[in-house]
Protein backbone atom coordinates (compact mmCIF):
# COMPACT_ATOMS: atom_id res chain seq x y z
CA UNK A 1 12.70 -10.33 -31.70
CA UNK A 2 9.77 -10.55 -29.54
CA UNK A 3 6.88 -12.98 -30.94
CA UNK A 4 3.12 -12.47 -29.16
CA UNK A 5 0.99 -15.80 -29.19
CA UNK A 6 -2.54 -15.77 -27.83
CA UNK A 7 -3.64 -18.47 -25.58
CA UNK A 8 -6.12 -20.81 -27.48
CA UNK A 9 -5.35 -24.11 -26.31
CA UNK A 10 -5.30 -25.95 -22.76
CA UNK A 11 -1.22 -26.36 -23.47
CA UNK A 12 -0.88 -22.87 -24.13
CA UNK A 13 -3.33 -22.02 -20.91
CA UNK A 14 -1.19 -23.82 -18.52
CA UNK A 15 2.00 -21.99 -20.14
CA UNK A 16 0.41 -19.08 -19.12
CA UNK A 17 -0.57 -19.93 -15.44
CA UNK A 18 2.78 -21.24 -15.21
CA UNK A 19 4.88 -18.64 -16.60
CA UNK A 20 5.23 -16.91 -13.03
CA UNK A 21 6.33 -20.10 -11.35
CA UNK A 22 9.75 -19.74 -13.83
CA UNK A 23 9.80 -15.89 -13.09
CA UNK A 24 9.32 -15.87 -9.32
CA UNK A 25 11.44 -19.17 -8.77
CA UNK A 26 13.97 -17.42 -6.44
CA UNK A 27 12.04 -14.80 -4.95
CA UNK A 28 11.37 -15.79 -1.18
CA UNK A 29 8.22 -13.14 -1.38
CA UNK A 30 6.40 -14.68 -4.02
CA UNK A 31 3.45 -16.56 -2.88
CA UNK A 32 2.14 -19.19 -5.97
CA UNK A 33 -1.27 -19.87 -6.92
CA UNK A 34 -2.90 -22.85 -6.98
CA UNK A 35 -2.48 -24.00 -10.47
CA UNK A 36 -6.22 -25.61 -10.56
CA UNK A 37 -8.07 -22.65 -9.47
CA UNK A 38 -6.16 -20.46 -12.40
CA UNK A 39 -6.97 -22.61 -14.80
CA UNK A 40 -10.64 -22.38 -13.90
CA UNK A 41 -10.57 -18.44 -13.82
CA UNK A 42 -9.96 -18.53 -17.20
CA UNK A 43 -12.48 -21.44 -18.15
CA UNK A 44 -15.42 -19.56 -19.36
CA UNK A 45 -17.51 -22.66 -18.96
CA UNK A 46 -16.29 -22.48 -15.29
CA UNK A 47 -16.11 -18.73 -14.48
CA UNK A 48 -19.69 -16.62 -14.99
CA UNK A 49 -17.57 -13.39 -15.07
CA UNK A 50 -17.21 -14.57 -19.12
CA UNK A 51 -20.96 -13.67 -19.27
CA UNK A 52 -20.59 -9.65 -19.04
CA UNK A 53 -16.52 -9.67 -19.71
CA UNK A 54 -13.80 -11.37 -22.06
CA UNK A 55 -10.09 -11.96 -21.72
CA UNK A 56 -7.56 -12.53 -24.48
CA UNK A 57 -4.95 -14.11 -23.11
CA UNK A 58 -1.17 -13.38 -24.32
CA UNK A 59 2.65 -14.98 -24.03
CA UNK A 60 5.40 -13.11 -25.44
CA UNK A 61 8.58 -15.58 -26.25
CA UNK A 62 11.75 -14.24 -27.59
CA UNK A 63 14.30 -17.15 -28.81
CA UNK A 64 11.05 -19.39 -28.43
CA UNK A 65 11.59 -18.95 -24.92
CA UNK A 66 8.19 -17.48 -22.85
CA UNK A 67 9.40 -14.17 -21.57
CA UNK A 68 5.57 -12.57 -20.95
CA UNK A 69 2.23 -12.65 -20.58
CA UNK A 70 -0.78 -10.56 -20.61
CA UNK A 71 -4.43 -10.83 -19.84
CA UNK A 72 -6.53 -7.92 -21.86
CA UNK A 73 -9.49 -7.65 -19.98
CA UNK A 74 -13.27 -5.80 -20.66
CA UNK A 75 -15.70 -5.82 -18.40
CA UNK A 76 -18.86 -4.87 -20.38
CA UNK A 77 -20.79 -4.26 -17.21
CA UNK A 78 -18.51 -1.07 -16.53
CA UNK A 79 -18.62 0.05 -20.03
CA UNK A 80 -21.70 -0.19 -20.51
CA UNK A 81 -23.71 0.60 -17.32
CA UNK A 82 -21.41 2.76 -15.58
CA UNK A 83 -20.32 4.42 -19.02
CA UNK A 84 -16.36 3.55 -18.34
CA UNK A 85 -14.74 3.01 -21.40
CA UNK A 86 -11.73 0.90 -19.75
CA UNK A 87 -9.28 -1.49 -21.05
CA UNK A 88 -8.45 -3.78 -18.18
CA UNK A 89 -5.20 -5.59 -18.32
CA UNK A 90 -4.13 -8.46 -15.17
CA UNK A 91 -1.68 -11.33 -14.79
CA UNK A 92 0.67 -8.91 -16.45
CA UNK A 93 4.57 -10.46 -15.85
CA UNK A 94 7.77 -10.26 -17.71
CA UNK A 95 11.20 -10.47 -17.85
CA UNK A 96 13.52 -7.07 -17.65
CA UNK A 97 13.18 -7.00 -21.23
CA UNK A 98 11.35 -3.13 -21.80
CA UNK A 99 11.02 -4.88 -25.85
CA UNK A 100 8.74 -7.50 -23.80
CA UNK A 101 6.79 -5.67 -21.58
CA UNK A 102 6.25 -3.03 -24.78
CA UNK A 103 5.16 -5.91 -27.23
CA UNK A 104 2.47 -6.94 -24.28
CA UNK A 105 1.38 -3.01 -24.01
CA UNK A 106 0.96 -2.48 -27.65
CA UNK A 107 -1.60 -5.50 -28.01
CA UNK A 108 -3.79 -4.69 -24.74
CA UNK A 109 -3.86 -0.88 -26.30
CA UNK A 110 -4.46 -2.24 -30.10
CA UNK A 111 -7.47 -4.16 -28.22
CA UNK A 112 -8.54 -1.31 -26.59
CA UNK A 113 -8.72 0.88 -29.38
CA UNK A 114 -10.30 -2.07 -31.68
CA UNK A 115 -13.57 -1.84 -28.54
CA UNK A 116 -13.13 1.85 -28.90
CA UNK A 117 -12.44 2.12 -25.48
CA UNK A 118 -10.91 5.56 -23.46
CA UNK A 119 -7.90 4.25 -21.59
CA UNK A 120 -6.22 1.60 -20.39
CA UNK A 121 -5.74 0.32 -16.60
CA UNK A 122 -3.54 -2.16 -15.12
CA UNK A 123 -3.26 -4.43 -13.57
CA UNK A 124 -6.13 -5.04 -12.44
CA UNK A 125 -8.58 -8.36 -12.85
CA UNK A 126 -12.25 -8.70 -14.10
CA UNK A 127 -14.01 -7.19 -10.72
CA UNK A 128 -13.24 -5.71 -6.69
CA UNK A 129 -12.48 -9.29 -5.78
CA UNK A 130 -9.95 -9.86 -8.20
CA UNK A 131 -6.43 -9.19 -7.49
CA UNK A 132 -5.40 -5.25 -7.71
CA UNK A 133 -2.20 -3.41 -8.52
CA UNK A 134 1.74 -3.61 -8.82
CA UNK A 135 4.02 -3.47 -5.63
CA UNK A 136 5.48 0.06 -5.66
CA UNK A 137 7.41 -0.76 -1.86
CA UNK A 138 7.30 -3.50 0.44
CA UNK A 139 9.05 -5.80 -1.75
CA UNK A 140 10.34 -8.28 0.94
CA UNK A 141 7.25 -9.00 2.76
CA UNK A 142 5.71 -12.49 2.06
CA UNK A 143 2.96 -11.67 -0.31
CA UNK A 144 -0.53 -12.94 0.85
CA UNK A 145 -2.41 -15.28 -1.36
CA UNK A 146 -5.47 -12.66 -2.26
CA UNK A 147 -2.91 -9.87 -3.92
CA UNK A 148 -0.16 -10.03 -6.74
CA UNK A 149 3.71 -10.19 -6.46
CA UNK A 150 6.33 -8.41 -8.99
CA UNK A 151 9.39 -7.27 -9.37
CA UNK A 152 10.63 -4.06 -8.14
CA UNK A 153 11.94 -3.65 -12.11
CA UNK A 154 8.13 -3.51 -13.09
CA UNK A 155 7.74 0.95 -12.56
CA UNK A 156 9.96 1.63 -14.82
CA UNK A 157 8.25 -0.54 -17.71
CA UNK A 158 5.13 1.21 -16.89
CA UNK A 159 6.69 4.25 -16.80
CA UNK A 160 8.47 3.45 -20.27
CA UNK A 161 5.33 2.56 -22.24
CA UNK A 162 3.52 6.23 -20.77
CA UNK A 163 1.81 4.75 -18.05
CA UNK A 164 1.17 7.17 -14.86
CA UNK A 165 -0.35 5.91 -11.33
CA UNK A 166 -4.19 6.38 -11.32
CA UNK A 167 -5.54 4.69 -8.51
CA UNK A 168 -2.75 4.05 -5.22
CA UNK A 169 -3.08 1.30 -2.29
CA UNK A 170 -1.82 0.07 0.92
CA UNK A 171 -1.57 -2.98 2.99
CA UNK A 172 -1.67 -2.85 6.62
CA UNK A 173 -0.66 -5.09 9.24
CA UNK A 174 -0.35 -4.70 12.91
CA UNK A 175 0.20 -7.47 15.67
CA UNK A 176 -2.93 -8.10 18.04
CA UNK A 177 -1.38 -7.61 20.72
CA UNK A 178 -1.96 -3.97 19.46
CA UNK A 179 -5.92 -4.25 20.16
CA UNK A 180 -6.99 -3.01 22.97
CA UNK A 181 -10.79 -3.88 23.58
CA UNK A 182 -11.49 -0.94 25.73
CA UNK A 183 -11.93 1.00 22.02
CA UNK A 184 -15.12 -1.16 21.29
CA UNK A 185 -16.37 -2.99 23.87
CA UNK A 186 -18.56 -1.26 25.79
CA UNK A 187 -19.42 0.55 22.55
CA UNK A 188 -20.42 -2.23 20.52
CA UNK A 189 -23.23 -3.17 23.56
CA UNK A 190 -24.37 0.30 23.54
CA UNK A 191 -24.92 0.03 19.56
CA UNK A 192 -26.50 -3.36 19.72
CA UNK A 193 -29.23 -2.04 22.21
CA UNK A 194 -29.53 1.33 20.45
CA UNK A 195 -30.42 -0.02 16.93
CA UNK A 196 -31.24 -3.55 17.84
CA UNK A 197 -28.48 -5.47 16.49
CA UNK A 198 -26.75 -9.04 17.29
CA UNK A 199 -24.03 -11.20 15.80
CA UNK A 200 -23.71 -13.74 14.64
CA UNK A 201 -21.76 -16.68 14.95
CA UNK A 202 -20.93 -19.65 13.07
CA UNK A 203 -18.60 -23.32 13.58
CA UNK A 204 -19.60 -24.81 10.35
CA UNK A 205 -19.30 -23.76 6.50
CA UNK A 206 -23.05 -24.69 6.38
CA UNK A 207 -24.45 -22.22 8.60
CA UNK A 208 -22.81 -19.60 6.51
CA UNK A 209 -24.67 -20.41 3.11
CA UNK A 210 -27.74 -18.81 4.37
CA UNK A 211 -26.19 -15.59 4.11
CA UNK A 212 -23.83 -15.97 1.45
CA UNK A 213 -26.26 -14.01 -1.06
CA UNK A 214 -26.92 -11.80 1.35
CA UNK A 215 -24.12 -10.39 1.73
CA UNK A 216 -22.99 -10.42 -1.70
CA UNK A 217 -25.97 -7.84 -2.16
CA UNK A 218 -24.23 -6.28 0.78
CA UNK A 219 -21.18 -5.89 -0.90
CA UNK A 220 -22.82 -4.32 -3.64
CA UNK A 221 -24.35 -1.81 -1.69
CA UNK A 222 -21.72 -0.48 0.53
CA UNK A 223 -18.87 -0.62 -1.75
CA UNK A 224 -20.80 1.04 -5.06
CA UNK A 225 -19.57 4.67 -4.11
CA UNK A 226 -16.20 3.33 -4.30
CA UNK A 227 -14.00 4.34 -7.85
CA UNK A 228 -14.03 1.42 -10.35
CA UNK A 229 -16.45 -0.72 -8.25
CA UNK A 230 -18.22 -3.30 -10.67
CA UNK A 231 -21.22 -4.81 -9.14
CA UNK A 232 -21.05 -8.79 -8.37
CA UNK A 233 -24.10 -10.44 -10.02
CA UNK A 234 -26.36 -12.78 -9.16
CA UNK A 235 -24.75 -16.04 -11.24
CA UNK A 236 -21.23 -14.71 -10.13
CA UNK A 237 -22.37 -15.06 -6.58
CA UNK A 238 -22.89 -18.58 -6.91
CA UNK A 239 -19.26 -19.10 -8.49
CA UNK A 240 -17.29 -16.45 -5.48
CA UNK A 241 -19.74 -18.72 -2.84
CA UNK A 242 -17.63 -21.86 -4.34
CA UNK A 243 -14.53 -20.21 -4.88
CA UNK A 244 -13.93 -18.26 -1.39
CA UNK A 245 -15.79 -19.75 1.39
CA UNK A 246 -14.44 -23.24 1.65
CA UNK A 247 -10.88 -21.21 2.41
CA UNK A 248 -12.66 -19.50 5.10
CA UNK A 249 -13.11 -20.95 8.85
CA UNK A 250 -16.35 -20.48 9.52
CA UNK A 251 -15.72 -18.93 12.99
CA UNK A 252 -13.43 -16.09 11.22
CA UNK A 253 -17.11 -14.90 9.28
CA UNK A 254 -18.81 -12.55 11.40
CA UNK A 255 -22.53 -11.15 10.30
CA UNK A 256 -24.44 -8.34 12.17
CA UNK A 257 -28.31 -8.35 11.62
CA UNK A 258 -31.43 -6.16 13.08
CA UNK A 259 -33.95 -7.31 14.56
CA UNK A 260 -35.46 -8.50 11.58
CA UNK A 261 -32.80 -10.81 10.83
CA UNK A 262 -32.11 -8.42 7.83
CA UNK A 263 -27.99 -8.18 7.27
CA UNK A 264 -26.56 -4.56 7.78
CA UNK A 265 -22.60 -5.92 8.34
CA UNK A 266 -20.34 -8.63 7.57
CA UNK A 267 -16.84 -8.90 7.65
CA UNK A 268 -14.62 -11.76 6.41
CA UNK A 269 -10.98 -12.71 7.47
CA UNK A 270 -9.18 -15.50 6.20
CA UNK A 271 -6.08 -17.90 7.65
CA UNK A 272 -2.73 -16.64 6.39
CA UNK A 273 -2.19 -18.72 3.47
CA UNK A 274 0.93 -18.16 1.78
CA UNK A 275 3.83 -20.21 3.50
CA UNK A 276 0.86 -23.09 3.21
CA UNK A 277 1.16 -22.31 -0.44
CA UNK A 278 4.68 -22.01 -0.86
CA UNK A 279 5.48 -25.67 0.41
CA UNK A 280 3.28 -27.17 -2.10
CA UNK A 281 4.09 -24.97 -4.30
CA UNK A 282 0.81 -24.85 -6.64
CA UNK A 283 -0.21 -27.96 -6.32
CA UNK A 284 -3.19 -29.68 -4.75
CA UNK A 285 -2.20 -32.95 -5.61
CA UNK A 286 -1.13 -35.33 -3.57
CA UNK A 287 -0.40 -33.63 -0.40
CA UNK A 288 -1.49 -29.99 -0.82
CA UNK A 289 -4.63 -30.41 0.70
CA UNK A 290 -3.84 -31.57 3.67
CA UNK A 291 -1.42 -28.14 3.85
CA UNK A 292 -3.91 -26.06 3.21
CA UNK A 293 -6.36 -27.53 6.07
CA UNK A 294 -3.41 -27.16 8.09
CA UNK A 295 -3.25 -23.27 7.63
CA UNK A 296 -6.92 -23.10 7.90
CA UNK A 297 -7.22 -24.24 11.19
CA UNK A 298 -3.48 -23.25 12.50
CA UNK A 299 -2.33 -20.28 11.05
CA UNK A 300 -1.85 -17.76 13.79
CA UNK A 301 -1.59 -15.29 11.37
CA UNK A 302 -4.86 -14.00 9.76
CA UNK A 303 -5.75 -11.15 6.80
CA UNK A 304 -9.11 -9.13 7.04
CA UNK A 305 -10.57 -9.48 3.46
CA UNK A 306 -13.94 -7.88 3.79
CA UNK A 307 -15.70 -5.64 5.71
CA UNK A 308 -18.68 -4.09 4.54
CA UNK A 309 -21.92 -1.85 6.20
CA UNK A 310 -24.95 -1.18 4.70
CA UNK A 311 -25.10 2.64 4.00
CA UNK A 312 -28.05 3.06 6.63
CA UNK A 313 -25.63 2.10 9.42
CA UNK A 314 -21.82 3.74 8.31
CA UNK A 315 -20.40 6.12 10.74
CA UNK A 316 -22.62 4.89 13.21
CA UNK A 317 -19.97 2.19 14.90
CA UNK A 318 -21.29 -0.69 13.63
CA UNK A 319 -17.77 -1.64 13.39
CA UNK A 320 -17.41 -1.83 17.16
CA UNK A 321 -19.63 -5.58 17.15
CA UNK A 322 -17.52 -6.80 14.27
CA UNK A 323 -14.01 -5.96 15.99
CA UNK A 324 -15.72 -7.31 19.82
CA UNK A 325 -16.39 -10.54 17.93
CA UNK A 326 -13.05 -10.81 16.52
CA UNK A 327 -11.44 -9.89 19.22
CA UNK A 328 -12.94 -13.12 21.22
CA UNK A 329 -12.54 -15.32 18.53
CA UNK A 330 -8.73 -14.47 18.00
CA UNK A 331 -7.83 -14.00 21.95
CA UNK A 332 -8.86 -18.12 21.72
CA UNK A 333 -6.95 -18.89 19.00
CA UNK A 334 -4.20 -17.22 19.99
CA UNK A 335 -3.70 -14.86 16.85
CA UNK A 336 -0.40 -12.97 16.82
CA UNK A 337 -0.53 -10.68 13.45
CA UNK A 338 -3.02 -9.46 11.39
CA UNK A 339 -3.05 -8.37 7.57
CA UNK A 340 -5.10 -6.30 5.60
CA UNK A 341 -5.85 -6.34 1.79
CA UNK A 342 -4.82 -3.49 -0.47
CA UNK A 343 -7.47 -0.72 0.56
CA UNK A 344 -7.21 2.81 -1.77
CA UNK A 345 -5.36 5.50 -0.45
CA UNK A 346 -8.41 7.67 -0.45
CA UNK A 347 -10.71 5.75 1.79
CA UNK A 348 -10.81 7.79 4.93
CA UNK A 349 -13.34 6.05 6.30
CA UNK A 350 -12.12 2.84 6.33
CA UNK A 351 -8.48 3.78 7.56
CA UNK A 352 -10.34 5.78 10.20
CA UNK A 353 -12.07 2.46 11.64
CA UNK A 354 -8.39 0.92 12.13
CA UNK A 355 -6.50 3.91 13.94
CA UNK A 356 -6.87 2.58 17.79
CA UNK A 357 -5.16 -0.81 16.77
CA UNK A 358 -1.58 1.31 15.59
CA UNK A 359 -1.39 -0.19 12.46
CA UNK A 360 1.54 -0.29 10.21
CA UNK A 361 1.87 0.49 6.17
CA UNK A 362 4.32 -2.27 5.13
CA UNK A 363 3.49 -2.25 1.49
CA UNK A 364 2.26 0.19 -1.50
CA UNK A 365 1.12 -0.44 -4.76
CA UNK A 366 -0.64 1.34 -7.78
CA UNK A 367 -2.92 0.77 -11.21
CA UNK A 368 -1.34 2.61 -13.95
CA UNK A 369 -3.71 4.49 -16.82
CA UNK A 370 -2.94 5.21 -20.34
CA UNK A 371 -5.19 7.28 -22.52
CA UNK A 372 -5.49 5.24 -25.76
C-alpha cells in the first residue's frame, strides 16, 4: 500500500531533498545538488518565486519506507496573465513501483483540478531557469548541475498514467577544438562598427552587478516569444542575482552594449560543475567549498547557460561578438569541451547560431501533458 505525506515540517523537507541521494546512489550519471541551496528553493521566506506561485510538496512511502516524491507546482503569473491554466509538477522521482509513481500523479492532478486548472505538465520547475524535463536518451553522460537526472524506467510511468510528450529538448556538446574563428571574427568587427557595439569584459563578480538587472529585463524580452516562458520579476531578480552569479567566473559573462551603454546581448557560461559536486557529494560543509572554487577556476570543461539578444538586434549576428569573446577567453584557459543546456527542439534560430562549431546531440529529454 502506497501512503502520500505532504511535506510540512523541516524533517520532512530534508526527506524530500534527500530522497534522490538514496535513489541515484549507484548511478555514476547522477550529479547531486547541494543540499543547502534545495532547502532554500523551497523556503518561501527565502525564495520570492512563493510570491506569484505555490508548491505542495509530496513523499510517497510504502512499508514506511520513502519510495517518492512530488512537487505540485502553480505559477499564478502564467495562469493568470498569460491565461495558461497549467499544473506544474518538478522534483518528480520514484522507485520502479508504477503504484508509486500513480499515487504521486493522482495528487498533482486532484490539485490541479481543485485550481481548476486545464492540464498538467511535468516536470518542469516554477520558471525558464528552473530545471526542465525527463532524460528520454543519453542516459550515461554525466549530468550537468543546471538539468535533472532519472532513470531510463521513468517513460513508461509517464506513459502508464496517460501522459504524452508536449514540449521535446536537446543538449549539445562539441569539443572547442571544433571552433574555428574564421566563422565570426572578422564578422563580429564588421557588426560592432555597423551598429556601434562593444563588449564587455569583466575579472571580478563586482563589475557584473551593474548589469545584473539589466539583463534580467533582457531575458525577459528576448525569450517571451518562446512556449511556456514566465517572465522573471523584479524581486526574483534580486534572489537569481544571489543564487547564480557567485557560480559564475566573471570572465565567462560576456555583455554587448550600443553606444549608449544600453544592453542588447549577454550570454552566460558556467564551469562544469558536476564531478566538483559528486566528490562532496551535497555538501558544503567542511570541505565542499573549497571543491567548488576549484571547478570554478579549473574546470576545462564549460556549459553555455544563457544567451539572449534583444529583439531589435536577432538575425543580425550579434552573436558573432559574443562567440569572438569566448573564443579568446577559452583559447587562454585552455577549454577542451563545451555543453549546452536543454534548448527546445523547435528553436531554429538558436540551433542555427551553433552549426559552424559541428556540434553533437548527446542527450534528449521531454515534458509530458495530461489534460485533467
Amino acid at each position: 500500500m502506497i501512503t502520500l505525506k505532504e511535506v510540512v515540517s523541516k524533517k520532512d523537507l530534508k526527506a524530500f531533498v534527500k530522497f534522490p541521494f538514496d535513489l541515484y546512489k549507484d548511478t555514476p550519471s547522477w550529479t547531486p545538488p547541494i543540499i543547502s541551496q534545495e532547502l532554500k528553493t523551497f523556503d518561501k521566506n527565502d525564495n520570492p518565486v512563493f510570491k506569484d506561485a505555490e508548491a505542495r510538496l509530496f513523499l510517497a512511502y510504502k512499508s514506511h519506507k520513502i519510495v517518492g516524491r512530488v512537487a505540485a507546482i502553480v505559477n499564478w503569473l502564467e495562469v493568470k496573465n498569460q491565461d495558461l491554466r497549467k499544473m506544474r509538477f518538478g522534483w518528480f522521482d520514484f522507485i520502479d513501483d508504477l503504484e508509486v509513481s500513480q499515487a504521486l500523479f493522482d495528487k498533482v492532478e486532484a490539485i490541479g483540478s481543485a485550481h481548476q486548472l486545464e492540464f498538467a505538465e511535468g516536470p518542469v520547475g516554477f520558471s525558464n531557469l528552473d530545471k526542465v524535463g525527463v532524460i528520454d536518451e543519453g542516459f550515461d553522460a554525466l549530468t550537468p548541475m543546471i538539468t535533472w537526472y532519472n532513470h531510463p524506467y521513468y517513460k513508461k510511468h509517464y506513459e502508464a498514467a496517460g501522459y504524452a510528450f508536449e514540449k521535446k529538448y536537446i543538449e549539445n556538446r562539441f569539443p572547442f577544438k571544433n571552433v574555428k574563428p574564421e566563422f565570426f571574427m572578422k564578422a563580429q568587427e564588421l557588426i560592432k562598427r555597423r551598429y556601434k557595439l562593444r563588449a564587455l569584459k569583466f575579472s571580478k563578480t563586482e563589475e557584473v552587478m551593474p548589469y545584473a538587472d539589466k539583463m534580467f529585463d533582457l531575458f525577459n524580452q528576448s525569450y517571451a516569444s518562446l512556449s511556456s516562458f514566465v517572465e522573471i520579476t523584479d524581486i526574483q531578480k534580486a534572489y537569481f542575482k544571489k543564487k547564480f552569479i557567485s557560480f559564475i567566473n566573471p570572465e565567462y559573462i560576456k555583455f554587448v552594449v550600443d553606444e549608449t551603454d544600453s544592453l542588447v546581448a549577454f550570454a552566460i557560461v558556467m564551469p562544469a560543475y558536476a564531478k566538483a559536486l559528486q566528490k562532496i557529494n551535497g555538501r558544503l560543509f567542511p570541505f565542499g567549498f573549497t571543491q567548488i572554487l576549484k571547478a570554478k577556476k579549473q574546470s576545462k570543461d564549460v556549459i553555455f547557460y544563457l544567451i539572449g539578444v534583444h529583439p531589435d538586434y536577432q538575425n543580425k549576428g550579434v552573436h558573432a561578438v559574443i562567440f569572438n569573446e569566448y573564443y579568446n577567453t577559452f583559447k587562454e584557459k585552455d577549454i577542451q569541451m563545451c555543453y549546452r543546456t536543454p534548448e527546445l527542439e523547435d528553436n531554429v534560430a538558436i540551433h542555427q547560431i551553433w552549426k559552424h562549431f559541428d556540434p553533437e546531440i548527446y542527450r534528449k529529454r521531454s515534458t509530458y501533458k495530461k489534460n485533467l
